[in-house]
N, C-alpha and C. Protein backbone atom coordinates (compact mmCIF):
# COMPACT_ATOMS: atom_id res chain seq x y z
N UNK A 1 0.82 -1.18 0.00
CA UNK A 1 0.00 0.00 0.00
C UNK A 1 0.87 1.24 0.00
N UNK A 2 1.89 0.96 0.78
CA UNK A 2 2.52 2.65 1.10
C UNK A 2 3.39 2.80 -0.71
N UNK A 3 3.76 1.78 -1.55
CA UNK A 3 4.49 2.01 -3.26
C UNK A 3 3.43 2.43 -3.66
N UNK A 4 2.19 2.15 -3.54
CA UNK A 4 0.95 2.76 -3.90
C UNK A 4 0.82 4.62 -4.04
N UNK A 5 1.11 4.77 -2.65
CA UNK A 5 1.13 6.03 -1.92
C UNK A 5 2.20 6.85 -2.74
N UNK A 6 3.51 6.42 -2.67
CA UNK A 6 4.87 6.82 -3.18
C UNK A 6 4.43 7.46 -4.60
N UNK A 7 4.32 5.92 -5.66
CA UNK A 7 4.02 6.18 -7.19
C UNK A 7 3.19 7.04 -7.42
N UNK A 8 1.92 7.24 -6.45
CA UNK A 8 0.71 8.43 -6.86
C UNK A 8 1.83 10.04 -6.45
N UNK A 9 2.18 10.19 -5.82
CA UNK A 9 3.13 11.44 -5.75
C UNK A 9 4.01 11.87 -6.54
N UNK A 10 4.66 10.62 -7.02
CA UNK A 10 5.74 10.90 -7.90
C UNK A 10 5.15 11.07 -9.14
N UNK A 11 3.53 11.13 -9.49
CA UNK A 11 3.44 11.16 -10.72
C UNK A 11 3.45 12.55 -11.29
N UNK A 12 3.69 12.72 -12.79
CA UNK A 12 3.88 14.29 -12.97
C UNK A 12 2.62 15.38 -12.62
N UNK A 13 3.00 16.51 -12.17
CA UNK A 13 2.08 17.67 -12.23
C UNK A 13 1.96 18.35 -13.45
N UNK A 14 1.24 18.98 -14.29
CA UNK A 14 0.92 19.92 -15.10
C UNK A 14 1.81 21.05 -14.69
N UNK A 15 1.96 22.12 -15.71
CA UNK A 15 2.78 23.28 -15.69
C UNK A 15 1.66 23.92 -14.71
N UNK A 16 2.40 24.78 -13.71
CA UNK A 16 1.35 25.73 -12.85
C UNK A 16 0.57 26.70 -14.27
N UNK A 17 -0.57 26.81 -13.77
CA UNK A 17 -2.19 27.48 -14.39
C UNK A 17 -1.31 28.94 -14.63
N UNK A 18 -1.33 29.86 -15.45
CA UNK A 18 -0.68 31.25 -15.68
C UNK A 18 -1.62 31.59 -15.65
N UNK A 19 -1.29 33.41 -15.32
CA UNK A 19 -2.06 34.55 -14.73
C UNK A 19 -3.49 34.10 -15.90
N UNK A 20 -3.61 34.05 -16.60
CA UNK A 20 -4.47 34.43 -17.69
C UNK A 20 -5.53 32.67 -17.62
N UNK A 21 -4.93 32.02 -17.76
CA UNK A 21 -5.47 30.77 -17.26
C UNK A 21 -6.87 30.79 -16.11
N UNK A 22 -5.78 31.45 -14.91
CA UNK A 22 -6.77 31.68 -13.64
C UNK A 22 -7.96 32.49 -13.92
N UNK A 23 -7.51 34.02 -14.44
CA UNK A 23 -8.94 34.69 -15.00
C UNK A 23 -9.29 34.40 -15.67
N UNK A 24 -9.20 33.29 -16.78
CA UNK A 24 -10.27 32.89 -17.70
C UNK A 24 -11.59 32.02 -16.42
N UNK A 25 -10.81 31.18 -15.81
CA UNK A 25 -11.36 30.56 -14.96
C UNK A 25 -12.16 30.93 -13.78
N UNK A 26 -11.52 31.90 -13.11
CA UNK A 26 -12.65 32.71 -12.11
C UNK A 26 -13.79 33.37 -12.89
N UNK A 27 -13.41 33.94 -14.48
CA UNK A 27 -14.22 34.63 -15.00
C UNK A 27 -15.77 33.86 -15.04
N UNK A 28 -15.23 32.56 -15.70
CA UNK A 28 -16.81 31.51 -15.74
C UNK A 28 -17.13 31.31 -14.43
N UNK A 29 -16.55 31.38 -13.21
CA UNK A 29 -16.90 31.19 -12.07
C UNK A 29 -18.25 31.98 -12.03
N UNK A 30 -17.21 33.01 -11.77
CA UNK A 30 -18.45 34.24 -11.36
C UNK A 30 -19.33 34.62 -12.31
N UNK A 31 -19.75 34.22 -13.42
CA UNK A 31 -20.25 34.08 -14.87
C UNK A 31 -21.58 33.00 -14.33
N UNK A 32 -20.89 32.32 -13.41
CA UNK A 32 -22.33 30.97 -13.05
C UNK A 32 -22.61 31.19 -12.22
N UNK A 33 -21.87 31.97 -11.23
CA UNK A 33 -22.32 32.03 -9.97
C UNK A 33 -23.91 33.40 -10.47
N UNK A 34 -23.16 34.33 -11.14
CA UNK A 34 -24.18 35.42 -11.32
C UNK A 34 -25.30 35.31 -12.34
N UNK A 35 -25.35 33.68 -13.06
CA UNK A 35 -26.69 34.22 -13.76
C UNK A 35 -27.22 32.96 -13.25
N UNK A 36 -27.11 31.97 -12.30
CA UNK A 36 -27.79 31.61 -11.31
C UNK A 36 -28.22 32.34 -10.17
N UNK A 37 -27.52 33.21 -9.89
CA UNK A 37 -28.39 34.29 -8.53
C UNK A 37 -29.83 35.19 -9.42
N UNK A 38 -29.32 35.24 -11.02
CA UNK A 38 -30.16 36.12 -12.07
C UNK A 38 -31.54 35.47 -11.63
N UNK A 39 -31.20 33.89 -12.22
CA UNK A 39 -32.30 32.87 -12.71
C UNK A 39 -33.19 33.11 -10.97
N UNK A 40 -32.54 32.62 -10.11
CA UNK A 40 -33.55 32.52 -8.92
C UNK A 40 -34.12 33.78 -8.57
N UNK A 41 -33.39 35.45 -9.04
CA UNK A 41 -34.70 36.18 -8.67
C UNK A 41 -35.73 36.15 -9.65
N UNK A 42 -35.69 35.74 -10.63
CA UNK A 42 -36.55 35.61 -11.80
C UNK A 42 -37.35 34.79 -11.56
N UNK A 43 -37.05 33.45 -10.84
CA UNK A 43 -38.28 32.71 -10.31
C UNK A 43 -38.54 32.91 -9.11
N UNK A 44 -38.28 33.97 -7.85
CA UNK A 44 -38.38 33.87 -6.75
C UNK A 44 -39.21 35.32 -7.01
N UNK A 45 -39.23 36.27 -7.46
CA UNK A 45 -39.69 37.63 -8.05
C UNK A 45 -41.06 37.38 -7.87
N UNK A 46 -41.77 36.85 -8.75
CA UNK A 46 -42.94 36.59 -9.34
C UNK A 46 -43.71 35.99 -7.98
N UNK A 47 -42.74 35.03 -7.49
CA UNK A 47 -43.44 34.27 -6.17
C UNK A 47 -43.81 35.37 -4.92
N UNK A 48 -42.80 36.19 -4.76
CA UNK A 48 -43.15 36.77 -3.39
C UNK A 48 -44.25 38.12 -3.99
N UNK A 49 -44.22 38.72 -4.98
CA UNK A 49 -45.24 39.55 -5.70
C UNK A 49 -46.72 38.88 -4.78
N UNK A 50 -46.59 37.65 -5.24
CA UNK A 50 -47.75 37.20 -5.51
C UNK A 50 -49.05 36.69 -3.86
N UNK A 51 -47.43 36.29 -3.38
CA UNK A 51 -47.76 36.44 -1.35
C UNK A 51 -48.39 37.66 -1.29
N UNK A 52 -47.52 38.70 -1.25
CA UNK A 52 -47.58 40.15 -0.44
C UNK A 52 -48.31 40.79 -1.38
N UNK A 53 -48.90 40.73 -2.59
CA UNK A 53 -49.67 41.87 -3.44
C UNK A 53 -51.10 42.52 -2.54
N UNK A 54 -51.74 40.67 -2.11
CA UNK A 54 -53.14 41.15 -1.35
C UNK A 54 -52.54 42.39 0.02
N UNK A 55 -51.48 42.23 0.87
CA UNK A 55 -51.54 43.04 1.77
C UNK A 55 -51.36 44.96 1.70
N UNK A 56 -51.15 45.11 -0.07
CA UNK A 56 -50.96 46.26 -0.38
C UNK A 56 -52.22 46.82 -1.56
N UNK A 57 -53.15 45.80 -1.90
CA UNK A 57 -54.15 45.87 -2.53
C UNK A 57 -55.47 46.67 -1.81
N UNK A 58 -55.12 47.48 -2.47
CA UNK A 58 -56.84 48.41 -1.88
C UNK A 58 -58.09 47.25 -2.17
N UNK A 59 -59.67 47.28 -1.03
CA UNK A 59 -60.48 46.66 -1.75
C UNK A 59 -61.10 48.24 -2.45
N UNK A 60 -61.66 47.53 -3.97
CA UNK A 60 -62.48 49.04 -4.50
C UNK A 60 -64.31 48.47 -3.77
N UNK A 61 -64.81 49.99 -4.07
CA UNK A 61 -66.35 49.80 -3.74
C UNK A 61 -66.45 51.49 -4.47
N UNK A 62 -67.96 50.70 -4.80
CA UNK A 62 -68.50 52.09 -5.87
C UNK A 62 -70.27 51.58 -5.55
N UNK A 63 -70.88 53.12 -5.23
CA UNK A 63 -71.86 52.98 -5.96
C UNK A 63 -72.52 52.97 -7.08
N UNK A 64 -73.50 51.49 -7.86
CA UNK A 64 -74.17 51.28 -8.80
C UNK A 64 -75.56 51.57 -9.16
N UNK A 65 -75.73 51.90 -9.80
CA UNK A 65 -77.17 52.42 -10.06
C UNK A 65 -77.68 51.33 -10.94
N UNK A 66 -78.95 50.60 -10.01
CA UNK A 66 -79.30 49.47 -10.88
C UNK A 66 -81.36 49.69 -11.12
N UNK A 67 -81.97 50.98 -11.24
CA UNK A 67 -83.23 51.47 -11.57
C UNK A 67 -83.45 51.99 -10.99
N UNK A 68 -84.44 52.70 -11.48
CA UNK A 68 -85.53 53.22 -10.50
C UNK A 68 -86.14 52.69 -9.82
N UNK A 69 -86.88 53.73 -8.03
CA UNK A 69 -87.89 53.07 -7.47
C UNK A 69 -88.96 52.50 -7.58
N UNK A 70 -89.62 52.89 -8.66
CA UNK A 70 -90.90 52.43 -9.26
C UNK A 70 -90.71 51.46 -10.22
N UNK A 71 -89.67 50.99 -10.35
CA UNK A 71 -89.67 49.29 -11.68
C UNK A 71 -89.12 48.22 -10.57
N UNK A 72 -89.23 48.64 -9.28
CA UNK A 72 -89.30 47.00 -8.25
C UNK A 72 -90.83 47.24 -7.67
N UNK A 73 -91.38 46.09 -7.46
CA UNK A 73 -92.79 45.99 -7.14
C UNK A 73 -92.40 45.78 -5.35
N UNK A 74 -93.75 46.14 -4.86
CA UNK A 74 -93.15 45.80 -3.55
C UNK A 74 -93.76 44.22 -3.02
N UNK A 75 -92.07 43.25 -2.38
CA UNK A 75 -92.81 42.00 -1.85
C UNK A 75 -91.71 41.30 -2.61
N UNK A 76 -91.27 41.65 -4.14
CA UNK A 76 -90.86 40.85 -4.98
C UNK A 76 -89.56 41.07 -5.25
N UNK A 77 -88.94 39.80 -5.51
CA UNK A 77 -87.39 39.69 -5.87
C UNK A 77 -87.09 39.84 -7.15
N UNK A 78 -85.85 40.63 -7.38
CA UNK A 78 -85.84 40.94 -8.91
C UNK A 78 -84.15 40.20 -8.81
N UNK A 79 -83.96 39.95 -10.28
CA UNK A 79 -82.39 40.16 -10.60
C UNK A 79 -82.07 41.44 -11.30
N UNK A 80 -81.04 41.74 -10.96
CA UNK A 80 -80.52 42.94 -11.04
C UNK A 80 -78.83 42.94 -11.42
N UNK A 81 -78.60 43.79 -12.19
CA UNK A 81 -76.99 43.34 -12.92
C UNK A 81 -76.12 44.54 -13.00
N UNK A 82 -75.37 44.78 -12.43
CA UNK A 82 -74.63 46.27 -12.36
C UNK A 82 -73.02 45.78 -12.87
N UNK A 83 -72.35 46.78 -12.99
CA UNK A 83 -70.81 46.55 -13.07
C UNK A 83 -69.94 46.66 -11.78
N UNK A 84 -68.82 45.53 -11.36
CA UNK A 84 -67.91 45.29 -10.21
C UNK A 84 -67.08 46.33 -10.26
N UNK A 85 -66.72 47.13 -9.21
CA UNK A 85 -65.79 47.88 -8.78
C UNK A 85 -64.54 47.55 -8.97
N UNK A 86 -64.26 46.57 -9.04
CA UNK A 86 -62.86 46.16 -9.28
C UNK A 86 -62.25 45.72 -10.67
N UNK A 87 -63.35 45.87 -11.37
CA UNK A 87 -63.08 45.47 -12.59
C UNK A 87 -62.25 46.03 -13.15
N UNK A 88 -61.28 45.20 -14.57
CA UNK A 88 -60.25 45.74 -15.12
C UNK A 88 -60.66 46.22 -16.12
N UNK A 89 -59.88 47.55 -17.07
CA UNK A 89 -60.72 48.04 -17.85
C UNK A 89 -61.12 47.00 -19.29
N UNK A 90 -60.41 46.03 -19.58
CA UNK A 90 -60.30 45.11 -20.27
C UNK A 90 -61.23 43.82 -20.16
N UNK A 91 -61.80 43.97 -18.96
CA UNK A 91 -63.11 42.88 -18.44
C UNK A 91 -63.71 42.44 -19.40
N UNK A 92 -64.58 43.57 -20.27
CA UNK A 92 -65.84 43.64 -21.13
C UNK A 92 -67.21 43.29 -20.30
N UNK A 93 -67.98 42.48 -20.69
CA UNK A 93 -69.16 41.96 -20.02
C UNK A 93 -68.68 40.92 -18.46
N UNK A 94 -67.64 40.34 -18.33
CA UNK A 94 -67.31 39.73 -17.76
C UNK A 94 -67.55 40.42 -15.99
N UNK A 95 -66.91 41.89 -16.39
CA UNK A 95 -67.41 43.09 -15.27
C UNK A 95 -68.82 43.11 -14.76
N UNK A 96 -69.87 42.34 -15.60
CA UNK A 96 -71.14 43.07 -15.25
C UNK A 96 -71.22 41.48 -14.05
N UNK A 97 -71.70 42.01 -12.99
CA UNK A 97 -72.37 40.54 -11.43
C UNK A 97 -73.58 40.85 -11.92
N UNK A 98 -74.11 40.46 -10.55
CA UNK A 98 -75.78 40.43 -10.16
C UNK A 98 -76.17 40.13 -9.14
N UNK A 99 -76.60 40.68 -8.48
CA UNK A 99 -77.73 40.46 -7.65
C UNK A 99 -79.44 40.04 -7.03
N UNK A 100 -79.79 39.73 -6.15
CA UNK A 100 -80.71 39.72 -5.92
C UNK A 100 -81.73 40.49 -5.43
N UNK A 101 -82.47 41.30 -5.61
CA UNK A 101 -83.10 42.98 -4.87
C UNK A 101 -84.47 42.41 -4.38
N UNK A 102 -84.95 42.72 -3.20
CA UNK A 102 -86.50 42.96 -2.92
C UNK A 102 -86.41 44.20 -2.43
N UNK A 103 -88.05 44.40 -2.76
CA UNK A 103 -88.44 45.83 -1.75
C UNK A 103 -89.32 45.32 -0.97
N UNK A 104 -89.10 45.61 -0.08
CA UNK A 104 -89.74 45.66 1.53
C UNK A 104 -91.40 46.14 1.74
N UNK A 105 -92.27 45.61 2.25
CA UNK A 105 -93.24 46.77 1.84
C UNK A 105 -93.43 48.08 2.96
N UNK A 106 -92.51 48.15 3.39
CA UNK A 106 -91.71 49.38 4.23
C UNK A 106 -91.21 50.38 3.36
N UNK A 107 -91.08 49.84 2.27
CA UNK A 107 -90.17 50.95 1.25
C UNK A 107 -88.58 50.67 1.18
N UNK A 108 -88.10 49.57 2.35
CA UNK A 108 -86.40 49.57 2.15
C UNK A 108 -86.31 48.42 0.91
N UNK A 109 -85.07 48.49 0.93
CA UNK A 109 -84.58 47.46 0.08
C UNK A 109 -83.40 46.70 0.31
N UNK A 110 -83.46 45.45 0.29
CA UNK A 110 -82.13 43.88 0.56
C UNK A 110 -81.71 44.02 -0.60
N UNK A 111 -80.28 43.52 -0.31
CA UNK A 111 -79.88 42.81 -2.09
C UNK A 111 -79.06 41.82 -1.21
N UNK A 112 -79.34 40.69 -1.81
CA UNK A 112 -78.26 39.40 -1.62
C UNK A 112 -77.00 39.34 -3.08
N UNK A 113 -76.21 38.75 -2.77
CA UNK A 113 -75.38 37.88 -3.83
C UNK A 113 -76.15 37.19 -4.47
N UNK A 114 -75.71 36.85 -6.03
CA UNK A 114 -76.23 35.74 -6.44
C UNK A 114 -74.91 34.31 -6.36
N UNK A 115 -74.52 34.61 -5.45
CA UNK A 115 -73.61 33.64 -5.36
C UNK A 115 -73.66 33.00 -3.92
N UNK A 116 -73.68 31.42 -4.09
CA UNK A 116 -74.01 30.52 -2.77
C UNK A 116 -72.50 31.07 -2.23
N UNK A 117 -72.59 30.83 -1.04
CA UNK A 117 -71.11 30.94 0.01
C UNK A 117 -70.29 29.47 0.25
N UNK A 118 -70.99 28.53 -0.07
CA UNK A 118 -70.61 27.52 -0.05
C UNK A 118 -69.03 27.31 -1.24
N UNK A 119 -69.40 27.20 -1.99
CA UNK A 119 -68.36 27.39 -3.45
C UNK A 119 -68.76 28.30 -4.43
N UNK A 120 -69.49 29.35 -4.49
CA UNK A 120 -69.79 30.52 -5.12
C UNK A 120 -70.94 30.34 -6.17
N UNK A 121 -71.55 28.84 -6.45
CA UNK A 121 -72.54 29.03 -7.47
C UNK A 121 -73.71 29.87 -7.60
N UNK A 122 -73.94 30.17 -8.56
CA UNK A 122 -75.02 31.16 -8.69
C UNK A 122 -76.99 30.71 -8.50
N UNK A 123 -77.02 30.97 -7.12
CA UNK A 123 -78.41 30.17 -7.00
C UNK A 123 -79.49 31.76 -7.65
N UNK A 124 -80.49 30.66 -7.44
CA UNK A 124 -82.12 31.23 -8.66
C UNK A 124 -82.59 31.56 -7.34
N UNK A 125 -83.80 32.34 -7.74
CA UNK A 125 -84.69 32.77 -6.45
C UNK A 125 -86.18 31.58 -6.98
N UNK A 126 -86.86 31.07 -6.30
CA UNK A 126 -88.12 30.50 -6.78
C UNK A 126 -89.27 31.40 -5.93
N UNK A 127 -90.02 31.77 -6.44
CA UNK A 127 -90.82 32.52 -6.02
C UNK A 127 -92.11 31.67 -5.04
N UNK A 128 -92.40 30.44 -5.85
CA UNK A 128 -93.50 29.78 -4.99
C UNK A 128 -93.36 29.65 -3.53
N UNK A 129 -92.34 28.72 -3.44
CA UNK A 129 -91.73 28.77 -1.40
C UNK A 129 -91.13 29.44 -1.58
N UNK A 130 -90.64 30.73 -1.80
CA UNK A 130 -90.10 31.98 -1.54
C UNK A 130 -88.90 31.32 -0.62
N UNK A 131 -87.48 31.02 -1.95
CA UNK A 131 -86.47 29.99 -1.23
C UNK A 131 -85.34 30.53 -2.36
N UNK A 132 -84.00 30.45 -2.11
CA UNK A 132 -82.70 30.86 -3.13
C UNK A 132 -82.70 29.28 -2.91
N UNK A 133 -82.33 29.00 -4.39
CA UNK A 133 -81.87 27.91 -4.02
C UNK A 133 -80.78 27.32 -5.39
N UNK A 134 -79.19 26.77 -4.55
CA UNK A 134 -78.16 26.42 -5.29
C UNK A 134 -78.29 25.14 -5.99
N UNK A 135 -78.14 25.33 -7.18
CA UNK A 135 -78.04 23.86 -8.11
C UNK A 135 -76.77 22.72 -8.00
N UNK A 136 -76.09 22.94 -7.54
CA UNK A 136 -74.67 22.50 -7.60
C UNK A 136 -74.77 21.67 -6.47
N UNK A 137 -74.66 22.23 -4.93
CA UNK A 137 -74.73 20.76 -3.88
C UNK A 137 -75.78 21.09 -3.10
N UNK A 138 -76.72 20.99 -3.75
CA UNK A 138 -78.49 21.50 -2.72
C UNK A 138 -78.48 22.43 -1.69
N UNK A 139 -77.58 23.45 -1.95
CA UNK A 139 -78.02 24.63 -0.81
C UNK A 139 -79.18 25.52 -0.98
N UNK A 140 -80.35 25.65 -0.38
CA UNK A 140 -81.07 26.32 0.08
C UNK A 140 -81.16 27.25 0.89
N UNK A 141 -81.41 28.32 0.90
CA UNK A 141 -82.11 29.77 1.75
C UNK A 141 -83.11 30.55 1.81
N UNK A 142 -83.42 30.63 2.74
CA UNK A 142 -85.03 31.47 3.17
C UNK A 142 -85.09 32.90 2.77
N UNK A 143 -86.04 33.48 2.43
CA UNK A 143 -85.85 34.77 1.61
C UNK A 143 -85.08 35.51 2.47
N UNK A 144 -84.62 35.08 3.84
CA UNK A 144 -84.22 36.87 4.22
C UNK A 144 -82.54 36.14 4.24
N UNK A 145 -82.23 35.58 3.52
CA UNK A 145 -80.74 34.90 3.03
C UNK A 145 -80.33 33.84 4.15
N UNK A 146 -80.61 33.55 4.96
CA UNK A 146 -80.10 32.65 5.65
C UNK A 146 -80.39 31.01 5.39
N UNK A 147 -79.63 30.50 6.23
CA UNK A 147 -79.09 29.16 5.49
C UNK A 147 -80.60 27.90 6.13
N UNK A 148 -81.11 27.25 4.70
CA UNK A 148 -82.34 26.71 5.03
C UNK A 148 -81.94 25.09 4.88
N UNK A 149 -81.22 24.60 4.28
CA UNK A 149 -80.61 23.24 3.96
C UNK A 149 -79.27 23.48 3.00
N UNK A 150 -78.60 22.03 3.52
CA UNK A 150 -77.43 21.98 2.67
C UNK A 150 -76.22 22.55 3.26
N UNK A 151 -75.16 22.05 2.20
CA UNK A 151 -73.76 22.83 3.10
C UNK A 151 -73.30 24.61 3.21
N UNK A 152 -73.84 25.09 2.08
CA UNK A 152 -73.58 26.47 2.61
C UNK A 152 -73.39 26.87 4.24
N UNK A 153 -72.21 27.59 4.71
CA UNK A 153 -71.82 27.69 5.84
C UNK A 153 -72.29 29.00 6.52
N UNK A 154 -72.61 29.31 5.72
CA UNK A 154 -73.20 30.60 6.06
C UNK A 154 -73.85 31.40 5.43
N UNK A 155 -75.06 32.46 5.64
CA UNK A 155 -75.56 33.02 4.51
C UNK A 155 -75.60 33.91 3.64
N UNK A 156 -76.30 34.02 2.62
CA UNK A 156 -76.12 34.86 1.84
C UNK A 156 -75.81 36.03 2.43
N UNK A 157 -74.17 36.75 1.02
CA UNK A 157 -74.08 37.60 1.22
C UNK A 157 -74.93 38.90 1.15
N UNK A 158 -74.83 40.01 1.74
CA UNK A 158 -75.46 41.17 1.33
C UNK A 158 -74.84 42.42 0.68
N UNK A 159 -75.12 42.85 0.21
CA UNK A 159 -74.96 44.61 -0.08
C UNK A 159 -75.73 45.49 0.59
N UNK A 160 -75.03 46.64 0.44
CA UNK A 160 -75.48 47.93 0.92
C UNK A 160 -76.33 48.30 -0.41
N UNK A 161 -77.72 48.76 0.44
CA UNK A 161 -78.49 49.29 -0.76
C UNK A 161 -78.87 50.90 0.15
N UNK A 162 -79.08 51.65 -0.84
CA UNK A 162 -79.77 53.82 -0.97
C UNK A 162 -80.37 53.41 -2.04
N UNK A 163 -80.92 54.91 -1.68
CA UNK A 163 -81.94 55.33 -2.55
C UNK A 163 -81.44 56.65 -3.06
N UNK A 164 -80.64 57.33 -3.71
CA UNK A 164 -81.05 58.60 -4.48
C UNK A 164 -81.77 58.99 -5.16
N UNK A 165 -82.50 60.37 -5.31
CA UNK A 165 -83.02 60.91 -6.11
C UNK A 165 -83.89 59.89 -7.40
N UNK A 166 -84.67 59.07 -6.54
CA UNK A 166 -85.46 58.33 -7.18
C UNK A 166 -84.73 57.10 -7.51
N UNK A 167 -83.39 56.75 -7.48
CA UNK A 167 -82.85 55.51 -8.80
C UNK A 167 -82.61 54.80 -7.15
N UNK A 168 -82.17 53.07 -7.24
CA UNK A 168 -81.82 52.62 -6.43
C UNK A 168 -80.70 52.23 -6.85
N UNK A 169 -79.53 52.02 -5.45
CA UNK A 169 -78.38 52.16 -5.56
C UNK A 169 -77.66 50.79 -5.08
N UNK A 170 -76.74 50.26 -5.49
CA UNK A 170 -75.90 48.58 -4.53
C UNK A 170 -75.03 48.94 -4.32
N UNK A 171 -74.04 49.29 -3.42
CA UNK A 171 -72.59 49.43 -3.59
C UNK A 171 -72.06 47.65 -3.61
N UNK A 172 -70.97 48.08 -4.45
CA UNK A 172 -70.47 46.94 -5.16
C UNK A 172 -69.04 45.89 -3.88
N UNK A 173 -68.67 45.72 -3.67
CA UNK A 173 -67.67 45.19 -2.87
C UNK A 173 -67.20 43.64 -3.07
N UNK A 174 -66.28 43.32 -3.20
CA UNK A 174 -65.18 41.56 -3.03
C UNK A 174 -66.50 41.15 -2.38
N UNK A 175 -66.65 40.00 -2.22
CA UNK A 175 -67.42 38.96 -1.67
C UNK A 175 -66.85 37.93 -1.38
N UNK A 176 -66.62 37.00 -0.26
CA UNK A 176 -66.30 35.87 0.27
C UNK A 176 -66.62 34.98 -0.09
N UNK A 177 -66.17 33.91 -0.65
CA UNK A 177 -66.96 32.92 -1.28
C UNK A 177 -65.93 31.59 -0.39
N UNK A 178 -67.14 30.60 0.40
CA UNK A 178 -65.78 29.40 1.41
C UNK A 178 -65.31 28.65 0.22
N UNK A 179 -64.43 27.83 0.13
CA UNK A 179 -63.70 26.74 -0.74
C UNK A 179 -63.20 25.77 0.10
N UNK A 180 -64.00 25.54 1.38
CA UNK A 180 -63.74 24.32 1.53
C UNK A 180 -65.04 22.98 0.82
C-alpha cells in the first residue's frame, strides 16, 4: 500500500495554471455564480409579488345604479346586474355581477349575492316557497338569506343598498366565497 502512496506522488504535475489561465477561470466562475443568482430572482420575483400583493391591494367599492324606485314591485325579488368595482378596464361583459333585490313593503330594500357561500354558485330565487336555491350541492335559503338546507356555511351575502333621487343604488364590494 505505502508504493501505492509513493508512485501516486511521484506522478507528474501539469505546468502551474498562468495569470491568464486563472482569470479565464474565475471569470466563468463568477459568470455561473451570477446568472444563477439572475435565474432565482426571476423565479423567486414573481413568487413573493404574488404572497404580499393582497396586503398592499386596496379593496375598491362604488356605488351602482341598478333602476328606479318604481320598476321594483313591492314584496318581490328581482335580478338585477350592475358593473364590479374592481373590474379591469379590459373585463368587457365579464365586469357586469348580479344580484338579488327585494323591496320591503316598508319601502327599504335587501340585495343578496347571487352567489351561494358555499363554493360561489349562482343560485335562482323561486318565487312559490319563496327559497334561493343552489343547483350544484343543494343549498337552500329562506328569503331573508339565511341558510335553510345543505352545506352552505353561512348566509347569503349582502350589499349595501340607498336610494337617491329616485334611482336605487348597490354598492359593489369583493365577496367571500368558502372553498372548503
Amino acid at each position: 500500500m505505502t508504493g501505492d502512496v509513493e508512485a501516486h506522488a511521484k506522478l507528474p504535475q501539469g505546468p502551474a495554471p498562468t495569470p491568464e489561465e486563472v482569470t479565464r477561470r474565475s471569470f466563468f466562475v463568477k459568470l455561473t455564480w451570477g446568472l444563477g443568482a439572475l435565474g432565482a430572482a426571476l423565479v423567486t420575483a414573481p413568487v413573493i409579488g404574488f404572497i404580499f400583493a393582497p396586503l398592499f391591494r386596496r379593496t375598491s367599492y362604488a356605488w351602482r345604479s341598478v333602476g328606479k324606485v318604481d320598476d321594483f314591485k313591492v314584496g318581490e325579488t328581482t335580478a338585477v346586474k350592475f358593473q364590479d368595482a374592481s373590474a379591469l378596464p379590459w373585463a368587457g361583459v365579464t365586469s357586469n355581477i348580479a344580484a338579488w333585490l327585494r323591496r320591503d313593503a316598508n319601502g327599504d330594500f335587501t340585495a343578496f349575492a347571487v352567489n351561494c357561500t358555499h363554493l360561489g354558485c349562482p343560485v335562482r330565487w323561486v318565487a312559490g316557497p319563496k327559497l334561493f336555491m343552489c343547483p350544484c350541492h343543494g343549498g337552500v335559503y329562506y328569503q331573508d338569506g339565511s341558510v335553510a338546507a345543505g352545506p352552505p356555511p353561512r348566509a347569503l351575502e349582502r350589499y349595501l343598498v340607498r336610494v337617491v333621487e329616485g334611482s336605487v343604488q348597490i354598492q359593489t364590494r369583493p365577496l367571500e366565497i368558502d372553498t372548503h
